[in-house]
Protein backbone atom coordinates (compact mmCIF):
# COMPACT_ATOMS: atom_id res chain seq x y z
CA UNK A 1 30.94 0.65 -38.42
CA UNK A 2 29.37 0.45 -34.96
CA UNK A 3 26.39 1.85 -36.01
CA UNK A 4 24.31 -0.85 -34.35
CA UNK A 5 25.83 0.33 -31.43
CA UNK A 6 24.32 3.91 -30.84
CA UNK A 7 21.80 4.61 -28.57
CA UNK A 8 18.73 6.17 -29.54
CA UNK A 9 16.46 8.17 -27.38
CA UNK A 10 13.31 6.11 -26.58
CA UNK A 11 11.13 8.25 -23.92
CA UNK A 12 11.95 11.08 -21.88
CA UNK A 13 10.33 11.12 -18.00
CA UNK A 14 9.67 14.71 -16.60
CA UNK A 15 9.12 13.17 -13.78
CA UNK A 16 11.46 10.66 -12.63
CA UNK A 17 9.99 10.21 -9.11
CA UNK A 18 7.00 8.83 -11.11
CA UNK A 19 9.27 5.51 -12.35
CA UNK A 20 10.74 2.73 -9.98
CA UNK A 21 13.94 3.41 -11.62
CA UNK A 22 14.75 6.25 -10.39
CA UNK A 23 15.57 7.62 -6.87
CA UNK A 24 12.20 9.96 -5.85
CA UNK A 25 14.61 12.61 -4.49
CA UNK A 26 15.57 13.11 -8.10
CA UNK A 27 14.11 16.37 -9.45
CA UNK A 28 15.79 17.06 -12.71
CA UNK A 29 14.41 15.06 -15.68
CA UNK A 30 16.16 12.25 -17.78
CA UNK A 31 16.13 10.83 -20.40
CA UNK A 32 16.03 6.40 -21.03
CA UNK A 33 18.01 5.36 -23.96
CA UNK A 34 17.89 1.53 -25.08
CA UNK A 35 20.85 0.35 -27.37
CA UNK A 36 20.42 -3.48 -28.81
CA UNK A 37 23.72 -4.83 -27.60
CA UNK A 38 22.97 -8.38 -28.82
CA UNK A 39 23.00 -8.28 -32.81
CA UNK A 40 18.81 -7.69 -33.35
CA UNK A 41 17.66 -10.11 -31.34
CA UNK A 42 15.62 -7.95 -28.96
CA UNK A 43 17.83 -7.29 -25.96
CA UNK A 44 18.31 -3.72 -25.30
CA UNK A 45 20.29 -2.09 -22.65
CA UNK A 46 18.82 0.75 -21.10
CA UNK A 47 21.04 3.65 -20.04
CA UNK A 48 19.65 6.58 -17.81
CA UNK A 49 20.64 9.92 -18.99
CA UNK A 50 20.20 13.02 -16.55
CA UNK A 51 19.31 16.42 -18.28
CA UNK A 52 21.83 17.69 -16.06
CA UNK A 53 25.44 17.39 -17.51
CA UNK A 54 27.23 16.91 -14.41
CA UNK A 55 25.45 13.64 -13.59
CA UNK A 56 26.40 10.57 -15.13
CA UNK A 57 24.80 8.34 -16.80
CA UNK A 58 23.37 5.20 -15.21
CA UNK A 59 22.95 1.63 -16.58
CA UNK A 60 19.38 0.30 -15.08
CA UNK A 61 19.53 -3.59 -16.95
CA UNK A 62 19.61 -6.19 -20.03
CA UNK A 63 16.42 -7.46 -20.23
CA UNK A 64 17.86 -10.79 -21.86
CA UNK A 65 16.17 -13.61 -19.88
CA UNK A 66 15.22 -17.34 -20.69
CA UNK A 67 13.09 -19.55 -18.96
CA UNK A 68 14.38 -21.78 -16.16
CA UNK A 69 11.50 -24.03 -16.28
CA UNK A 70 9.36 -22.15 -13.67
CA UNK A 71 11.32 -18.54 -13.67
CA UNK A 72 13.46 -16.31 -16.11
CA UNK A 73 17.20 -16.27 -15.24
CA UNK A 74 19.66 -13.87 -17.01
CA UNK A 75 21.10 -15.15 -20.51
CA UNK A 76 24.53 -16.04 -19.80
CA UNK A 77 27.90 -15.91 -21.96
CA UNK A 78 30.25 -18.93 -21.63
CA UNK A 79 33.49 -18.18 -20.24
CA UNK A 80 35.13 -21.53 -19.41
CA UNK A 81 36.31 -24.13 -22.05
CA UNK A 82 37.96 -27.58 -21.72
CA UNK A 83 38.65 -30.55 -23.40
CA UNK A 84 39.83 -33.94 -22.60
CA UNK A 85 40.91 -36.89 -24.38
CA UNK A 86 40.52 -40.76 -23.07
CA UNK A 87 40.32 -44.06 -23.28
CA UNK A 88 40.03 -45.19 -20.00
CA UNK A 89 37.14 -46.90 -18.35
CA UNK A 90 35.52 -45.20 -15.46
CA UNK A 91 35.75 -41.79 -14.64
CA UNK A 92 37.81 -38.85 -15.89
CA UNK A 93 37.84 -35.57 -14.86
CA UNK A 94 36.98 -33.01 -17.40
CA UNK A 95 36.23 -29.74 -15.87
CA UNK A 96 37.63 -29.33 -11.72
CA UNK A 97 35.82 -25.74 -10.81
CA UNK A 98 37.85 -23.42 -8.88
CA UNK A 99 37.38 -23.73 -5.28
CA UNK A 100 34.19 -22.66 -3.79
CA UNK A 101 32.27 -22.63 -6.77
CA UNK A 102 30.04 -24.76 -9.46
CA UNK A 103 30.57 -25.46 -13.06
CA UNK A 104 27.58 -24.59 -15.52
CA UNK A 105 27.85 -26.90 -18.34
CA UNK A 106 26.63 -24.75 -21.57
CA UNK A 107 27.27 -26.96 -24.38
CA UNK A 108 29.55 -29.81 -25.45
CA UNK A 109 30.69 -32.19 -28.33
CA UNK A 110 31.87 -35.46 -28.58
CA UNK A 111 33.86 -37.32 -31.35
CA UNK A 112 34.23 -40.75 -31.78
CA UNK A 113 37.01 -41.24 -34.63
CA UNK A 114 36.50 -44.58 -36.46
CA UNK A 115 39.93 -46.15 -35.12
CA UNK A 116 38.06 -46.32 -31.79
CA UNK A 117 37.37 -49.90 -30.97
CA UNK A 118 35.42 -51.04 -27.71
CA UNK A 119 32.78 -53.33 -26.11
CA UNK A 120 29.47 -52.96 -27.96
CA UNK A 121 26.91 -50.82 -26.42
CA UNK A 122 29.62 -48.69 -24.19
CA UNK A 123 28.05 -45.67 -22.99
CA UNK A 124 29.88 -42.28 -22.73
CA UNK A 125 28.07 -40.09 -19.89
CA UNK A 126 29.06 -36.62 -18.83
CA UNK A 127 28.82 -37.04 -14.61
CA UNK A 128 28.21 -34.41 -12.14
CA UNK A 129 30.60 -35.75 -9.54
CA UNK A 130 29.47 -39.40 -10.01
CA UNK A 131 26.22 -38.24 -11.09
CA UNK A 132 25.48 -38.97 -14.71
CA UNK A 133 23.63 -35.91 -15.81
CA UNK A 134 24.07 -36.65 -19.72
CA UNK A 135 24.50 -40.06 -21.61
CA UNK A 136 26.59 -38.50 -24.44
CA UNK A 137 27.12 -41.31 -26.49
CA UNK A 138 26.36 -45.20 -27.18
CA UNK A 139 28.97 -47.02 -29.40
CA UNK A 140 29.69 -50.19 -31.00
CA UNK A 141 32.49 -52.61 -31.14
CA UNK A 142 33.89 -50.45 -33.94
CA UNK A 143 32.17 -47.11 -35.49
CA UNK A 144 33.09 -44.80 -38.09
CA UNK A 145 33.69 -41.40 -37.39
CA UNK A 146 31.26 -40.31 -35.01
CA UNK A 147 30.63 -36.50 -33.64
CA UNK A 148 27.39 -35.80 -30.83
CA UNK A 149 27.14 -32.25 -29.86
CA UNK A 150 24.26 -30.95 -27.15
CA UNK A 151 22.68 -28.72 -29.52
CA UNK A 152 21.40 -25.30 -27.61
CA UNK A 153 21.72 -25.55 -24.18
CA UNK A 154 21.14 -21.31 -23.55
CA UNK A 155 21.79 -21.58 -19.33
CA UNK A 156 22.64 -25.59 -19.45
CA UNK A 157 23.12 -27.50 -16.41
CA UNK A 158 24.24 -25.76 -13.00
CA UNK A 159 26.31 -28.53 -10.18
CA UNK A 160 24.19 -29.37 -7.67
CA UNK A 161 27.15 -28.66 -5.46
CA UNK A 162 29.79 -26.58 -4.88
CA UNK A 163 33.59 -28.02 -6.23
CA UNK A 164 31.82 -31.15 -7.43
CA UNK A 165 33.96 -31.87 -10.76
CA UNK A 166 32.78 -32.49 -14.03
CA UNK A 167 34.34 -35.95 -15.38
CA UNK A 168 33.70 -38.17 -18.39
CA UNK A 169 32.62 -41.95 -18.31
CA UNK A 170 33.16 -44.57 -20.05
CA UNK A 171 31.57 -47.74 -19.37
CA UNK A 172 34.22 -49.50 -20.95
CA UNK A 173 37.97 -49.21 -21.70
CA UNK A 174 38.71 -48.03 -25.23
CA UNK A 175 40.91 -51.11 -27.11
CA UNK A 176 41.81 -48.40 -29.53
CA UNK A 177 41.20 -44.89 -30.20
CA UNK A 178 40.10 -42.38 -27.84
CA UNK A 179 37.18 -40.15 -27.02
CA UNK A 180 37.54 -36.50 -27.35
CA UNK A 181 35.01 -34.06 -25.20
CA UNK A 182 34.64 -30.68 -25.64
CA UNK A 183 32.57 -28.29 -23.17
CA UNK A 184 31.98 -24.82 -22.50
CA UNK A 185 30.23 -22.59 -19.62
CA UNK A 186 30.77 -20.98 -16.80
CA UNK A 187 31.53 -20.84 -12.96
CA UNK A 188 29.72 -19.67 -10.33
């Protein structure tokens, strides 16, 4: 058990003012070890290991990365998860952000149960403040049980703004029933 785990010796720099990595005052030679911390799928840590025993070792990075559309961003880990259940028209908040900061929507679900009743063609739309950044789901006079999720999101959406709030919306009140939203993220 936590085999996966151990490090394994990759290269070893005589030299370690040749590398960026390393401080060029450094004279004694190291050693790089990468460890997959991320289950196989191609993400090793590297740890810097001096020769000489009274040094410690040194974390230099994760290379785990996903496109941002023009850049690569770090892979994040979603830390924050809340739920909400409603029937009201209009919005409602799902997700307030603690002051000073943003929430980064990672995923969510949605389920409709089938004693939900409510003007055809209501809309349910995930808002950034009163910003709809996701129509979520479209439903009819009467459904049977329904369930949308967002599918892989990786970094999802950041707020444009600092304490904006996440809220649900429905375009119409619920006559029965209520919608229950799940999402998950993090703030930053």
């Amino acid at each position: 058990m936590g085999d996966d785990l151990i490090a394994q010796p990759r290269r070893q720099l005589a030299n370690p003012a040749q590398s960026s990595l390393f401080n060029e005052s450094t004279a004694n030679p190291v050693t790089v070890f990468e460890a997959d911390m991320n289950g196989g799928q191609n993400c090793p840590v590297q740890f810097v290991v001096p020769v000489d025993p009274s040094s410690s070792p040194t974390t230099v990075g994760c290379p785990c990365t996903v496109l941002n559309g023009s850049n690569g961003e770090r892979l994040r880990t979603p830390t924050t998860f809340k739920s909400v259940s409603t029937a009201a028209a209009g919005a409602t908040a799902l997700w307030t952000p603690t002051s000073g900061k943003k929430f980064r929507v990672m995923g969510w679900t949605v389920l409709i149960p089938s004693t939900t009743t409510t003007a055809a063609g209501s809309t349910i739309t995930l808002q950034d403040s009163a910003a709809t950044v996701f129509t979520v789901a479209v439903i009819g006079t009467t459904t049977a049980t329904i369930a949308y999720n967002s599918g892989a999101m990786y970094n999802g959406y950041l707020s444009v703004l600092k304490d904006n709030v996440l809220n649900i919306n429905c375009s119409a009140a619920l006559t029965a029933g209520n919608v229950l939203v799940n999402v998950w993220g993090t703030e930053e």
